[in-house]
C-alpha atoms as a PDB file:
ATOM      1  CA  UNK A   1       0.000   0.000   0.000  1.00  0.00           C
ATOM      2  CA  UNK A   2       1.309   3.775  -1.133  1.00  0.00           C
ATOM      3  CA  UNK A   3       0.905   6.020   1.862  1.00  0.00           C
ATOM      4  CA  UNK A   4       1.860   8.994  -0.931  1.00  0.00           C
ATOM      5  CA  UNK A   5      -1.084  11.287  -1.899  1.00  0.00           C
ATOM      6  CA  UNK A   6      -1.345  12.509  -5.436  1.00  0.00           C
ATOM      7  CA  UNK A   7      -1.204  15.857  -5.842  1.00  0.00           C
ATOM      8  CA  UNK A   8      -1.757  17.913  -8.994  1.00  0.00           C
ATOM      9  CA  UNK A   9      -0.937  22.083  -8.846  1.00  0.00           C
ATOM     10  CA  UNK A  10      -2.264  24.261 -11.223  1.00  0.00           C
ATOM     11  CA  UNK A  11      -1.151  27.914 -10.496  1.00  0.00           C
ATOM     12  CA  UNK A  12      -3.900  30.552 -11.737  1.00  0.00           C
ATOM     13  CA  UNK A  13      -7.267  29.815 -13.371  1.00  0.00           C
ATOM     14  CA  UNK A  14      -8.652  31.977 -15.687  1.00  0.00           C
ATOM     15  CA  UNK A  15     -12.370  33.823 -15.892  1.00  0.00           C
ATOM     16  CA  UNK A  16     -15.185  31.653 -17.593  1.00  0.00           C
ATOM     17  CA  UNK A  17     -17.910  33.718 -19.861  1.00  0.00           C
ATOM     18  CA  UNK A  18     -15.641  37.116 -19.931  1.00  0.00           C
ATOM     19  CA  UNK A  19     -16.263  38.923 -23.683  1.00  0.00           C
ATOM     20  CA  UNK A  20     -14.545  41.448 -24.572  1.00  0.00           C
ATOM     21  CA  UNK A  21     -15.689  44.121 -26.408  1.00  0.00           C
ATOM     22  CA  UNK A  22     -13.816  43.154 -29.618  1.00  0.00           C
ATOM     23  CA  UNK A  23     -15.792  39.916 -30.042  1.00  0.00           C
ATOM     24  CA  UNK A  24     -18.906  41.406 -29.133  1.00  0.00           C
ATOM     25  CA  UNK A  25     -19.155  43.518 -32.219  1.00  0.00           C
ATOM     26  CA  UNK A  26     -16.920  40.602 -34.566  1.00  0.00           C
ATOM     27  CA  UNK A  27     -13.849  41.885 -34.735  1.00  0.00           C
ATOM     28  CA  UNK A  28     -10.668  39.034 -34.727  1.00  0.00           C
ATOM     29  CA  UNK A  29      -7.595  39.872 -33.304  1.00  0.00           C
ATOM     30  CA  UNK A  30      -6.093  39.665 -37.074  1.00  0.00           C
ATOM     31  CA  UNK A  31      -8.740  42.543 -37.925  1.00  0.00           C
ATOM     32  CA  UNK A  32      -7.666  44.774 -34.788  1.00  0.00           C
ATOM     33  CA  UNK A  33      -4.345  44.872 -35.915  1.00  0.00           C
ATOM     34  CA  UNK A  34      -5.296  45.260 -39.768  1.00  0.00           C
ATOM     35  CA  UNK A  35      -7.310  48.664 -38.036  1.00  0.00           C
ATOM     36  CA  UNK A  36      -4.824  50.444 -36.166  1.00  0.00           C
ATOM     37  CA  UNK A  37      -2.223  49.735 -38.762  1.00  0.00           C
ATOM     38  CA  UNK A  38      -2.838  48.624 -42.228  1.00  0.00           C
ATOM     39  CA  UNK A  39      -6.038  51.102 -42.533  1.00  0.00           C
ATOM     40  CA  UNK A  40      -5.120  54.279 -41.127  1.00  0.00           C
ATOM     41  CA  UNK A  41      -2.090  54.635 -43.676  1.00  0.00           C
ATOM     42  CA  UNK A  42      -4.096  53.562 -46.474  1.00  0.00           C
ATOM     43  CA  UNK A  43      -7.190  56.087 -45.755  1.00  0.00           C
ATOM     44  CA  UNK A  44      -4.533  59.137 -44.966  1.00  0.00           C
ATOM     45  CA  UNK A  45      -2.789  58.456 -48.075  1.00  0.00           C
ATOM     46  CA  UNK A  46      -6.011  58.452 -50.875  1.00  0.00           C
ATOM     47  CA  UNK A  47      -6.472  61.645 -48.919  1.00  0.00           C
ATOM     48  CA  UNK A  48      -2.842  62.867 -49.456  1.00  0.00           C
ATOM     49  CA  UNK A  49      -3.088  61.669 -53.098  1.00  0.00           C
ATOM     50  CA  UNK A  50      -6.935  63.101 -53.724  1.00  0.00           C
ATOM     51  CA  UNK A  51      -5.397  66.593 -52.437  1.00  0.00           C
ATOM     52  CA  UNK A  52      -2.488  66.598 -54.234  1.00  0.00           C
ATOM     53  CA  UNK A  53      -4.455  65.813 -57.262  1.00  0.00           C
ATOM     54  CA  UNK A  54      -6.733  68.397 -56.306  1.00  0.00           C
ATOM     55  CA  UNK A  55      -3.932  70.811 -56.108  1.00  0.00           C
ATOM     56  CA  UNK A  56      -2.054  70.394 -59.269  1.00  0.00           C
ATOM     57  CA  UNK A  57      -5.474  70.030 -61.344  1.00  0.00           C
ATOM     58  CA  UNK A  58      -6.416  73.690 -59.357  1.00  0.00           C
ATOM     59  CA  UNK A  59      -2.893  75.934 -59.249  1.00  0.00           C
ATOM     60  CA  UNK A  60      -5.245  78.806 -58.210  1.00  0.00           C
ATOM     61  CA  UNK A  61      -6.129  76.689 -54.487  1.00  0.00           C
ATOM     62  CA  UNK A  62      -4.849  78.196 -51.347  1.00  0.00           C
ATOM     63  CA  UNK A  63      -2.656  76.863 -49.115  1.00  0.00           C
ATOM     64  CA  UNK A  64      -5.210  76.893 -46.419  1.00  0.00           C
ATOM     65  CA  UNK A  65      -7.220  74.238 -48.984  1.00  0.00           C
ATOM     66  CA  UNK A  66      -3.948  72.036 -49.165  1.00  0.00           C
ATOM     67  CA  UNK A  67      -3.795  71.918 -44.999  1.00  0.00           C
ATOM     68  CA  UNK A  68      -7.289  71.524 -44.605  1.00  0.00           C
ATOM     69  CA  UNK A  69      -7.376  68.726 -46.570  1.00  0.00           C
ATOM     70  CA  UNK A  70      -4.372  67.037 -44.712  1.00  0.00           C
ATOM     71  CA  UNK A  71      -6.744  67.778 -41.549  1.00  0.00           C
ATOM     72  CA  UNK A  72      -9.345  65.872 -43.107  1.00  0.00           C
ATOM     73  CA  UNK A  73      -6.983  63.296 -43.779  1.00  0.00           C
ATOM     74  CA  UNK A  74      -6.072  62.801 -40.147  1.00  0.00           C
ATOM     75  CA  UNK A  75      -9.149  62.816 -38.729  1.00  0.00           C
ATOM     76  CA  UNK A  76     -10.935  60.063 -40.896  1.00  0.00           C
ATOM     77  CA  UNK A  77      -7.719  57.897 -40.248  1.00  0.00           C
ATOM     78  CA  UNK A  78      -7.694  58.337 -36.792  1.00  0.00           C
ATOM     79  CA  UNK A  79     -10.984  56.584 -36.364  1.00  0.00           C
ATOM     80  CA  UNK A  80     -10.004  53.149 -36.757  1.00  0.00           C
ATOM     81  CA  UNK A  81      -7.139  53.491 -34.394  1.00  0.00           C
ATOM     82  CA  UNK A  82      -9.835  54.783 -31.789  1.00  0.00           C
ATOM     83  CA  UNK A  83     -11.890  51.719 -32.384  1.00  0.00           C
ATOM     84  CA  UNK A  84      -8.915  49.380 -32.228  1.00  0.00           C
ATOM     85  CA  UNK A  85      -8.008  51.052 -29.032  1.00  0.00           C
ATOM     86  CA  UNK A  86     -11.324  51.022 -27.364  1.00  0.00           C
ATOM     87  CA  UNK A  87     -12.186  47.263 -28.804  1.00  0.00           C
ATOM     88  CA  UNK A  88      -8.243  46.134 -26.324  1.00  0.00           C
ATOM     89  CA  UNK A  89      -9.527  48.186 -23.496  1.00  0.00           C
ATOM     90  CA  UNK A  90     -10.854  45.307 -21.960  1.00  0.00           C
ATOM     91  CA  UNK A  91      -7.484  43.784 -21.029  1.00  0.00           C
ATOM     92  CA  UNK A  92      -6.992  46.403 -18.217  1.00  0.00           C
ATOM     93  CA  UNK A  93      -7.535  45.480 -14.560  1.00  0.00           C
ATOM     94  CA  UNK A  94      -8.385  47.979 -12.185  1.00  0.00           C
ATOM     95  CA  UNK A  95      -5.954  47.423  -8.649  1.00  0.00           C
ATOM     96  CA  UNK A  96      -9.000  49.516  -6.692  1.00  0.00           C
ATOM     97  CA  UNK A  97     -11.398  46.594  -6.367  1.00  0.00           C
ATOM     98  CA  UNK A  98     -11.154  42.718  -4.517  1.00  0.00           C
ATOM     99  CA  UNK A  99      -8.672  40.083  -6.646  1.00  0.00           C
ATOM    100  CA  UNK A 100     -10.375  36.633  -7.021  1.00  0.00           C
ATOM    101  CA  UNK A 101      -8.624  35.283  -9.216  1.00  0.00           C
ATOM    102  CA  UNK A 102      -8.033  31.660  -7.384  1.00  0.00           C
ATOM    103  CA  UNK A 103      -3.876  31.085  -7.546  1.00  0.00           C
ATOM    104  CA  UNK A 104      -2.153  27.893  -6.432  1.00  0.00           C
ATOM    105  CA  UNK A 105      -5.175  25.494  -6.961  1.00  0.00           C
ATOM    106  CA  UNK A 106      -4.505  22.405  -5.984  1.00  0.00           C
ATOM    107  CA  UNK A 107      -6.164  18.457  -5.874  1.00  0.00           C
ATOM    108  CA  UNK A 108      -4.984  15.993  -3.534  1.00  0.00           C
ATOM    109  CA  UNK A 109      -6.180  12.367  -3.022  1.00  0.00           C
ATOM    110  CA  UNK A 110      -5.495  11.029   0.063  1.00  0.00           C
ATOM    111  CA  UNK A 111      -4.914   7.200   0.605  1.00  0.00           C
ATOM    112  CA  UNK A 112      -8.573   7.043   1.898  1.00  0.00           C
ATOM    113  CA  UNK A 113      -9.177   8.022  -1.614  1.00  0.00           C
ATOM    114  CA  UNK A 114     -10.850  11.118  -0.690  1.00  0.00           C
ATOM    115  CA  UNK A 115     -10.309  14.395  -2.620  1.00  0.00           C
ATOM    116  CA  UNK A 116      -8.701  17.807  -1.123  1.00  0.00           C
ATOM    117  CA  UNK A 117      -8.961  20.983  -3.392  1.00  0.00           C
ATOM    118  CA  UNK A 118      -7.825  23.918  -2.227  1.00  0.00           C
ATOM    119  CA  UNK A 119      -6.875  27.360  -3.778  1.00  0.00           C
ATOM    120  CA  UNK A 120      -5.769  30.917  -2.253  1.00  0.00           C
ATOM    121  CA  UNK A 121      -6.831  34.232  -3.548  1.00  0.00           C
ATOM    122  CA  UNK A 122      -4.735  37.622  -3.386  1.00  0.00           C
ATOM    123  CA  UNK A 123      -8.140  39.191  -1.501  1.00  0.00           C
ATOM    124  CA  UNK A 124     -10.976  37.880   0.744  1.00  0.00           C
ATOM    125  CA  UNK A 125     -13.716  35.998  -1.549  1.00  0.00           C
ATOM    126  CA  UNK A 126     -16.523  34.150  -1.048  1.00  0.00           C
ATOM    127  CA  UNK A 127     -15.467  30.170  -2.869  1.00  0.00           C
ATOM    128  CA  UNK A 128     -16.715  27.116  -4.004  1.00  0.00           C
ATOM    129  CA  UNK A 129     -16.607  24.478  -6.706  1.00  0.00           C
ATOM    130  CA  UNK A 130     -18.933  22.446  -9.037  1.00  0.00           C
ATOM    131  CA  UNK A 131     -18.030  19.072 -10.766  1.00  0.00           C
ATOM    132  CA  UNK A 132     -19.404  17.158 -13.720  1.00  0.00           C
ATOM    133  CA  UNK A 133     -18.491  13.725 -15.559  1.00  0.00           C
ATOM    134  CA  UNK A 134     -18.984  15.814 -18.318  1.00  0.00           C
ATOM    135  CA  UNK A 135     -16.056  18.285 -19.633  1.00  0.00           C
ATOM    136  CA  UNK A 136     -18.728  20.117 -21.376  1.00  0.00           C
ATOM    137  CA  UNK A 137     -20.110  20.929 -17.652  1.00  0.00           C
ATOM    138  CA  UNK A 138     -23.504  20.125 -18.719  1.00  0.00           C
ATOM    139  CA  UNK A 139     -24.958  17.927 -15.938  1.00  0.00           C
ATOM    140  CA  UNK A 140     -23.457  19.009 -12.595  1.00  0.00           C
ATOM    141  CA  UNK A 141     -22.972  16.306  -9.991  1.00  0.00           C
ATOM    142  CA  UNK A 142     -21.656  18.298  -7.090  1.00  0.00           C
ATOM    143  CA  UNK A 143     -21.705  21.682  -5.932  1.00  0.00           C
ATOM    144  CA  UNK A 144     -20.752  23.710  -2.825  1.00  0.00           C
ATOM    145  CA  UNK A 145     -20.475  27.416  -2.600  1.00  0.00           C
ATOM    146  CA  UNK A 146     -19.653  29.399   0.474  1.00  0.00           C
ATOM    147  CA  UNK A 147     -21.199  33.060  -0.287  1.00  0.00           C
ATOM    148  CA  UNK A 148     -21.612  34.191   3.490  1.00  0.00           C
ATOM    149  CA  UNK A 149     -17.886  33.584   4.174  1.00  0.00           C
ATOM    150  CA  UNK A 150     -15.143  35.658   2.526  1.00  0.00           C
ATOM    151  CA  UNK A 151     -11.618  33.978   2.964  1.00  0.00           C
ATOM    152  CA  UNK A 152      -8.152  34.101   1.056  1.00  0.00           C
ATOM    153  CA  UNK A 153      -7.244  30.231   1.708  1.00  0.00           C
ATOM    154  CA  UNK A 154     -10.026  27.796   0.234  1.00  0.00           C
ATOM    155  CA  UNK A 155     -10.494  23.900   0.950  1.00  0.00           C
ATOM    156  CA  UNK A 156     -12.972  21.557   0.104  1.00  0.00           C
ATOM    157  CA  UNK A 157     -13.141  17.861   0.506  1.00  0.00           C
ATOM    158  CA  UNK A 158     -14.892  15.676  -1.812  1.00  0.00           C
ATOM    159  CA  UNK A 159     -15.383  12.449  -0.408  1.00  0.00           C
ATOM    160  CA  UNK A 160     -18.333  10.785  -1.944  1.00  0.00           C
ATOM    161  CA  UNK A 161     -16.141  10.202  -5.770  1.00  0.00           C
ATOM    162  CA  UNK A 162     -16.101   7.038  -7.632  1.00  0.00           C
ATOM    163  CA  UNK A 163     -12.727   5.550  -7.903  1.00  0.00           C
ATOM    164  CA  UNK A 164     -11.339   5.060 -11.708  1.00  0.00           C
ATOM    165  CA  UNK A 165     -13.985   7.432 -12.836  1.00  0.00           C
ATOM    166  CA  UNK A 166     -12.696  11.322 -14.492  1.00  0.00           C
ATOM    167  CA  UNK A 167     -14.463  14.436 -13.076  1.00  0.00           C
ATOM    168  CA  UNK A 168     -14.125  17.452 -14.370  1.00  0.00           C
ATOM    169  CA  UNK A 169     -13.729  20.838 -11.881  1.00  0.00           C
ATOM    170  CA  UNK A 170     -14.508  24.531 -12.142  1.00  0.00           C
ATOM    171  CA  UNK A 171     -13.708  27.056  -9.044  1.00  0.00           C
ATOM    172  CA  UNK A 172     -16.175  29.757  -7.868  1.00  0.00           C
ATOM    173  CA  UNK A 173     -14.418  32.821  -6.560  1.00  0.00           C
ATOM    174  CA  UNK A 174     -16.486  35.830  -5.746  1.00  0.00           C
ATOM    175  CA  UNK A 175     -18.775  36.210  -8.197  1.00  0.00           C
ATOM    176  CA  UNK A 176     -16.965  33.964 -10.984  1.00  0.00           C
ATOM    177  CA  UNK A 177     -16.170  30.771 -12.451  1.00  0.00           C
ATOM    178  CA  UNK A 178     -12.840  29.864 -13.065  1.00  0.00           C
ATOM    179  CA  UNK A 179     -11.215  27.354 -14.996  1.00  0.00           C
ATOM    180  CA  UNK A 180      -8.069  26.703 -17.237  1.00  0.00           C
ATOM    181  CA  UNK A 181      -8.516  28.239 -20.895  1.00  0.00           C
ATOM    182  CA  UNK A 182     -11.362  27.823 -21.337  1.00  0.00           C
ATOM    183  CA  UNK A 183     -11.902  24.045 -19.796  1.00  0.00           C
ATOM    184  CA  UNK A 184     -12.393  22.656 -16.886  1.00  0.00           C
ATOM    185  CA  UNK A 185     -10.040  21.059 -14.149  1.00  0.00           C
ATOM    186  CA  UNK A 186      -9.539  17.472 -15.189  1.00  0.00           C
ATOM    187  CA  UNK A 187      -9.251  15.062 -11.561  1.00  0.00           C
ATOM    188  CA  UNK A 188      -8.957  11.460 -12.246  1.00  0.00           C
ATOM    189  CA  UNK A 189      -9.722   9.491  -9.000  1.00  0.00           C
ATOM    190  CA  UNK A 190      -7.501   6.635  -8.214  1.00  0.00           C
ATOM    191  CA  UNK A 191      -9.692   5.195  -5.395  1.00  0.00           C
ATOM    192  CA  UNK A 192      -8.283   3.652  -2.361  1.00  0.00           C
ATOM    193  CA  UNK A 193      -4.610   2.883  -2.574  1.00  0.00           C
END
């Protein structure tokens, strides 16, 4: 008999169901960049080239014609830059408000073949967990959540798992799920050892 534990650590999980603003109106990462760089050139110079034009068909134009067509210019290129840059806005964090992200989660089977998972977060949170036999986390088989109680270390014991049988995890901290790009915690109990 192996009085070892398994223990698996996964460092940080990441938010479940968080959009940013980019997808929600289409727009792929490949298009953000084709925005802020690829576009704004090409719209500044058919300006540039349109004025120019404009200029050598009309000697008589002012200068003040020339520049205010340059203006023009910069203005209607600037606008896909501004959507580019309020489309990656979504990737700042604000350091005012709680952290939940869960850090350090870890899943430990004991030699009972019971399950420890436990996970720390940089500020007080309320926690939990949910677990499913399916990775799509359609049919949920367990579920605890602690909303009333805010702490930074979390543990839960799951002691009611079939041995030889894969469950799939997801964390609750604060108001989130949390898993690891974008799928859940894979736990494979061993059983009694």
């Amino acid at each position: 008999m192996n009085n070892e534990s398994a223990e698996v650590v996964i460092q940080t999980l990441d938010p479940i169901g968080q959009v940013s603003i980019a997808s929600n109106v289409g727009l792929s990462p490949d298009m953000l960049t084709f925005m802020a760089t690829v576009m704004p050139m090409a719209i500044f110079g058919v300006f540039t080239v349109l004025t120019i034009n404009n200029v050598v068909n009309k000697r008589k134009q002012k200068l003040a014609d020339v520049i205010g067509g340059f203006k023009v210019a910069l203005i209607v290129s600037a606008i896909p830059i501004g959507l580019s840059l309020i489309a990656s806005q979504t990737n700042l964090v604000s350091k005012a408000g709680k952290n939940p992200v869960p850090r350090n989660v870890k899943w430990t089977e004991t030699e009972g073949g019971e399950v420890v998972v436990s996970w720390r977060t940089p500020s007080k949170v309320s926690g939990g967990y949910r677990l499913s036999l399916d990775p799509s986390m359609n049919e949920i088989v367990e579920t605890e959540t602690q909303l009333d109680e805010e702490n930074l270390s979390h543990e839960y014991s799951l002691d009611k798992l079939i041995p030889e049988k894969i469950y799939y995890l997801e964390v609750f901290s604060d108001s989130h799920w949390y898993n690891v790009e974008g799928k859940p915690i894979e736990i494979r109990v061993l059983g009694k050892r």
